[in-house]
N, C-alpha and C. Protein backbone atom coordinates (compact mmCIF):
# COMPACT_ATOMS: atom_id res chain seq x y z
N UNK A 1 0.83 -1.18 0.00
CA UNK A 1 0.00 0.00 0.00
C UNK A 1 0.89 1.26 0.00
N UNK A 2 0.29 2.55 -0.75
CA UNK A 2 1.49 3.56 -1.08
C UNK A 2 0.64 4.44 0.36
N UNK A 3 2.18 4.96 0.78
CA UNK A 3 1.81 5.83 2.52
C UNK A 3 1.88 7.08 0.99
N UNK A 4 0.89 7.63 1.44
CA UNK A 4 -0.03 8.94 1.15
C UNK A 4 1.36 10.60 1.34
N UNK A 5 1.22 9.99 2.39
CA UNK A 5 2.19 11.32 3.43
C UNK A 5 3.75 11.26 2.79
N UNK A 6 4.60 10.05 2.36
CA UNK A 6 5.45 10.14 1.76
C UNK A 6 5.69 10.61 0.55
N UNK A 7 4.35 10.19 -0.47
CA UNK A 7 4.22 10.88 -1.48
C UNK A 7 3.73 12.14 -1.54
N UNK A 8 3.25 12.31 -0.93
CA UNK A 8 3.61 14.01 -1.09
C UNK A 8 4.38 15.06 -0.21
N UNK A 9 5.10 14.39 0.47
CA UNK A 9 6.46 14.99 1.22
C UNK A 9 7.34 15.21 -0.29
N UNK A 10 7.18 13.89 -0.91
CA UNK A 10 8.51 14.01 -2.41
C UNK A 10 8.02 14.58 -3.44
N UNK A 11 6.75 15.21 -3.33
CA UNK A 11 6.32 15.95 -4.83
C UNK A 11 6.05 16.87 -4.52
N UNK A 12 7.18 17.77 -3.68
CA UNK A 12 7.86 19.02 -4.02
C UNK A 12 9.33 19.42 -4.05
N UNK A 13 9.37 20.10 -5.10
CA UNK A 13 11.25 20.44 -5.17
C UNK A 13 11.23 21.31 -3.99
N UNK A 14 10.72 22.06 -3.53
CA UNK A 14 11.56 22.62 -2.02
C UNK A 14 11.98 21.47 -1.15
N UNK A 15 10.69 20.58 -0.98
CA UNK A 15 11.01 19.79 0.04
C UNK A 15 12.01 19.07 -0.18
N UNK A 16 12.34 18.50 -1.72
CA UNK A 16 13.55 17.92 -1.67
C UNK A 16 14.82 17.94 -2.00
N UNK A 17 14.86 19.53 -2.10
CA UNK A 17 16.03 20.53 -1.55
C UNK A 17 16.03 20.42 -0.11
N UNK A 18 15.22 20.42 0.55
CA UNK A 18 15.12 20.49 2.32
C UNK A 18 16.59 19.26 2.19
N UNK A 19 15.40 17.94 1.80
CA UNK A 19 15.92 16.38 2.02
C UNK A 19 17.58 16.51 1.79
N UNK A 20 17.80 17.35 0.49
CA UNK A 20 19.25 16.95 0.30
C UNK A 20 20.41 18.04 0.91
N UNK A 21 19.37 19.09 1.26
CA UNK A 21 20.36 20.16 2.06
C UNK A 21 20.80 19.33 3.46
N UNK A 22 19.69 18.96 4.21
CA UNK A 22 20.07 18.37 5.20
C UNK A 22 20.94 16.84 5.39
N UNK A 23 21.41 16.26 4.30
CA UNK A 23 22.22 15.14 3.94
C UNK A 23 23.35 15.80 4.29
N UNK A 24 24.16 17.04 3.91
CA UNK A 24 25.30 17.15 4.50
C UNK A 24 24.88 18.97 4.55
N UNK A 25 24.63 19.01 6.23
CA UNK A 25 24.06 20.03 6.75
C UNK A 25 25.37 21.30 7.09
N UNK A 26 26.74 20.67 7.26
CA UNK A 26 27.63 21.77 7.34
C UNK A 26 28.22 22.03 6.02
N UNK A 27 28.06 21.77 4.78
CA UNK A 27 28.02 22.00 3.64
C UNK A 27 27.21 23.31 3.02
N UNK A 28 25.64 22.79 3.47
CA UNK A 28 24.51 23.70 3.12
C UNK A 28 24.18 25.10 4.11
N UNK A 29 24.97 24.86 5.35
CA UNK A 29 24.30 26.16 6.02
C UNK A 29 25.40 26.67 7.08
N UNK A 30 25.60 28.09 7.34
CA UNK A 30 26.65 28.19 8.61
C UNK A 30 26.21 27.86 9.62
N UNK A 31 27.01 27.94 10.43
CA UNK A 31 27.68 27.41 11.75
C UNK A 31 26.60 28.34 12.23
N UNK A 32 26.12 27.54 13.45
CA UNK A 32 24.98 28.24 13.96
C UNK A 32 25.95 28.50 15.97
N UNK A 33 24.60 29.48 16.42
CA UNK A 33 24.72 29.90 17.91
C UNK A 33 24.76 28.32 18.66
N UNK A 34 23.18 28.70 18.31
CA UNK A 34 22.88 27.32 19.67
C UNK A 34 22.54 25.82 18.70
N UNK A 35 23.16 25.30 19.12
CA UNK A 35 22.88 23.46 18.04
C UNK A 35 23.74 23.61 17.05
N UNK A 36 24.45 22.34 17.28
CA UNK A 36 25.47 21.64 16.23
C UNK A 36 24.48 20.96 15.02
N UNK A 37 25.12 21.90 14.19
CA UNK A 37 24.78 21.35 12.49
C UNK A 37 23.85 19.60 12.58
N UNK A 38 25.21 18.88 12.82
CA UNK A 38 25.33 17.71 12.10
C UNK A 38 24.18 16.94 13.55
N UNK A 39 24.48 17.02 14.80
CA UNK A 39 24.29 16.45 15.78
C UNK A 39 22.80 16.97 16.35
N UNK A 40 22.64 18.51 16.04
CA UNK A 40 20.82 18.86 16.96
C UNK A 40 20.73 19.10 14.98
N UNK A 41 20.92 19.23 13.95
CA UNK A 41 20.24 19.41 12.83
C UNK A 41 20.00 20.64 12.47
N UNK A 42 19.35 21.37 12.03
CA UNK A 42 19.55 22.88 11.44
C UNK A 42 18.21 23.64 11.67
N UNK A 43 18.38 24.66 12.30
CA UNK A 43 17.29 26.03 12.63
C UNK A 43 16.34 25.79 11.26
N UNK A 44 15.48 26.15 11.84
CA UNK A 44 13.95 26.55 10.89
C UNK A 44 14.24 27.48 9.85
N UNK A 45 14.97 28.63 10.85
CA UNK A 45 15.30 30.14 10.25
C UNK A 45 16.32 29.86 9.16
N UNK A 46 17.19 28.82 9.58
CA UNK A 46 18.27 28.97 8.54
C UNK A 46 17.67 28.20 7.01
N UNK A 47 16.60 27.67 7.41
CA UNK A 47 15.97 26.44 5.94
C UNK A 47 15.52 27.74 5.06
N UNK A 48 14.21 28.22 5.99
CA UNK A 48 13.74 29.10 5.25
C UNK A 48 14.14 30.51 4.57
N UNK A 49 15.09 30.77 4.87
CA UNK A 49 16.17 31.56 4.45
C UNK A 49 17.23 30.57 3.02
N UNK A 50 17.62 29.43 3.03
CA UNK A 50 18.03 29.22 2.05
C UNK A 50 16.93 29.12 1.11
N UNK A 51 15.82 28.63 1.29
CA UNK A 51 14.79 28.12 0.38
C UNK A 51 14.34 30.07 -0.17
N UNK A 52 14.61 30.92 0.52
CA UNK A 52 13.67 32.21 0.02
C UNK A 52 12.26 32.01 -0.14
N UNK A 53 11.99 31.52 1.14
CA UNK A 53 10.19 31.14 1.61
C UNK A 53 10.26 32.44 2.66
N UNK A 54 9.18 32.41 3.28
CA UNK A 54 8.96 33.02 4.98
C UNK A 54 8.97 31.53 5.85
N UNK A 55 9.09 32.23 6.85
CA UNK A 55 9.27 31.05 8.12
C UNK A 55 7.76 30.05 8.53
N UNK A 56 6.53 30.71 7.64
CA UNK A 56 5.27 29.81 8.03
C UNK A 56 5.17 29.29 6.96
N UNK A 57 5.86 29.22 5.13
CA UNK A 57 5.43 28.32 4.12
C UNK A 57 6.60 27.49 4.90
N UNK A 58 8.35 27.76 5.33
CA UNK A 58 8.80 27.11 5.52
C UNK A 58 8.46 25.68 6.54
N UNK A 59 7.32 26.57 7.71
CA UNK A 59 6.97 25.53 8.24
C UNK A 59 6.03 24.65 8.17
N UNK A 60 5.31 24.47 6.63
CA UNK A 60 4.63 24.15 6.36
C UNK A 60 5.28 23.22 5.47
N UNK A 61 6.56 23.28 4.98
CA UNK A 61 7.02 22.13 4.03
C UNK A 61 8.00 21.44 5.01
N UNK A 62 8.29 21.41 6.39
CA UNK A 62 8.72 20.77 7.57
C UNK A 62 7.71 19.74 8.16
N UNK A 63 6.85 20.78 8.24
CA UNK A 63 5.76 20.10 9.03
C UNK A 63 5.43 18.71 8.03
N UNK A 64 5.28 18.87 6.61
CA UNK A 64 5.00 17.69 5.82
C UNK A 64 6.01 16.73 5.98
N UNK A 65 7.70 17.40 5.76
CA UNK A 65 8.28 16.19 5.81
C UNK A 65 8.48 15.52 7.05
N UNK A 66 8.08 16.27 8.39
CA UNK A 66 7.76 15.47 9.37
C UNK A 66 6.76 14.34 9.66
N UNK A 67 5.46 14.70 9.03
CA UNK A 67 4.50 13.89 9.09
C UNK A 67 4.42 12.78 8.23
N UNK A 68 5.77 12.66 7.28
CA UNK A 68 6.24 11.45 6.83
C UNK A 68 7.06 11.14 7.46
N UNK A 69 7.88 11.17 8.22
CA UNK A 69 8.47 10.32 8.94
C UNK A 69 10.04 10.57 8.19
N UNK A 70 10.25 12.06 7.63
CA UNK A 70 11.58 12.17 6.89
C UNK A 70 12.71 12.94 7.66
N UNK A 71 11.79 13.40 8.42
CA UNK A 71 12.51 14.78 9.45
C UNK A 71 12.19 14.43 10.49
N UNK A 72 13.37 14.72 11.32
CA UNK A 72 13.71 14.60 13.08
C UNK A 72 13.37 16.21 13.67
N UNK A 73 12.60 16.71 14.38
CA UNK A 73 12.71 18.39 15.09
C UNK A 73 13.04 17.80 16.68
N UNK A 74 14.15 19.27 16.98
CA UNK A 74 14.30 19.21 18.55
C UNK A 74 14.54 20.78 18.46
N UNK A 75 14.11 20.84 19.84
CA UNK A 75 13.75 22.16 20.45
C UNK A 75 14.78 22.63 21.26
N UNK A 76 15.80 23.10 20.88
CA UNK A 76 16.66 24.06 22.13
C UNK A 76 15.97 25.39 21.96
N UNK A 77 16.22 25.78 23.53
CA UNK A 77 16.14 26.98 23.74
C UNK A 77 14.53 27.21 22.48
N UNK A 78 14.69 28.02 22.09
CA UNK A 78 13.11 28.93 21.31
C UNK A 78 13.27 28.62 19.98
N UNK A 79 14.30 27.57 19.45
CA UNK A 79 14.00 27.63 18.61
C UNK A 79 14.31 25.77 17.93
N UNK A 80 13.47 25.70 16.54
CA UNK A 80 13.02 24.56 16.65
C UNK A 80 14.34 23.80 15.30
N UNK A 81 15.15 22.66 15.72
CA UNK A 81 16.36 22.45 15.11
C UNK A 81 15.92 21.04 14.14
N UNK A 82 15.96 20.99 12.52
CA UNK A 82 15.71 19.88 11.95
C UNK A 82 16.51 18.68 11.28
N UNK A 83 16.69 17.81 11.56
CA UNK A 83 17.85 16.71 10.75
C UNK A 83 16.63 15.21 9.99
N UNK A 84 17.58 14.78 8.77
CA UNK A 84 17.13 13.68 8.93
C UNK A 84 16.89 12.88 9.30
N UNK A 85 15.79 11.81 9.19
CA UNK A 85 15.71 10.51 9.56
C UNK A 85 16.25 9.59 8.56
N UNK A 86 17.22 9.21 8.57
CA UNK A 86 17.84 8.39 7.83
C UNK A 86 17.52 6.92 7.68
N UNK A 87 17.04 5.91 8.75
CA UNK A 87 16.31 4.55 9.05
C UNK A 87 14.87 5.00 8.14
N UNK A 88 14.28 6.49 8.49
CA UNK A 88 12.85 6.21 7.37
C UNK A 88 13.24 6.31 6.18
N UNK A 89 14.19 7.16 6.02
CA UNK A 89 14.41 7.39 4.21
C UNK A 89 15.09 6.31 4.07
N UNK A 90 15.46 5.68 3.96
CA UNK A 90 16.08 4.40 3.68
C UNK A 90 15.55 3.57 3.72
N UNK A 91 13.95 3.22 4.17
CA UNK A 91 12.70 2.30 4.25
C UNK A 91 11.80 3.11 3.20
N UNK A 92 11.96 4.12 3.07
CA UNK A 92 11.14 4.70 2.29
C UNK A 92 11.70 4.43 0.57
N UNK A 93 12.71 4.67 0.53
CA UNK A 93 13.49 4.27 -0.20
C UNK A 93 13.20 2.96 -1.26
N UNK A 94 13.31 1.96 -0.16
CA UNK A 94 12.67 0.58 -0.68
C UNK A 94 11.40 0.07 -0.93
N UNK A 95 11.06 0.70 0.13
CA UNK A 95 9.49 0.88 -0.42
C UNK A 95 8.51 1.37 -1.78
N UNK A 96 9.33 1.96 -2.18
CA UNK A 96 8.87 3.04 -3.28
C UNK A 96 9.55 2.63 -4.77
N UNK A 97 10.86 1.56 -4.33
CA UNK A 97 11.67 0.90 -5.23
C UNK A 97 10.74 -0.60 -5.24
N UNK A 98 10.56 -1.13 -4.65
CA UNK A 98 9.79 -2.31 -4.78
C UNK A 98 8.13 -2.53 -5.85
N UNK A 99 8.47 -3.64 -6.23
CA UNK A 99 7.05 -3.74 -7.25
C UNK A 99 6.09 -3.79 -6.77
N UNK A 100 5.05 -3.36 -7.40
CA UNK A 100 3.59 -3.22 -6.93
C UNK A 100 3.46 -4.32 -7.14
């Protein structure tokens, strides 16, 4: 059965600019205050700023790839830090590669 929520996490190019910015996150964005790149994942502020969204479409193409199960959020301090899930994309992966 096709999960709904994955397919349309991947049928948008922002979102999967998100997906591949955050594959190698000290590549795609500076060095932040509070949270390590690679280890708490990358500010909201800093996505939506590369993408040239505002911070509520940005959190609206987060919020999707969260509710697939593509994105990890943690909360330091006030503000909200995102990384991959690498075990889902990599099930997702096969999933989507496998025959109907």
């Amino acid at each position: 059965m096709i999960d709904v929520d994955l397919v349309k996490a991947l049928a948008n190019d922002k979102r999967l600019l998100i997906l591949e910015w955050l594959q190698d996150p000290v590549r795609h964005f500076p060095p932040q205050r509070d949270g390590d790149l690679v280890n708490d994942g990358v500010c909201s502020l800093f996505i939506a700023d590369k993408l040239g969204v505002s911070q509520p479409t940005c959190g609206e193409h987060l919020k999707v790839l969260s509710q697939a199960g593509l994105i990890r959020s943690k909360k330091i301090k006030q503000w909200v830090f995102y990384q991959r899930d690498e075990e889902r994309i990599t099930t997702a992966k096969k999933t989507l590669s496998s025959d109907w």
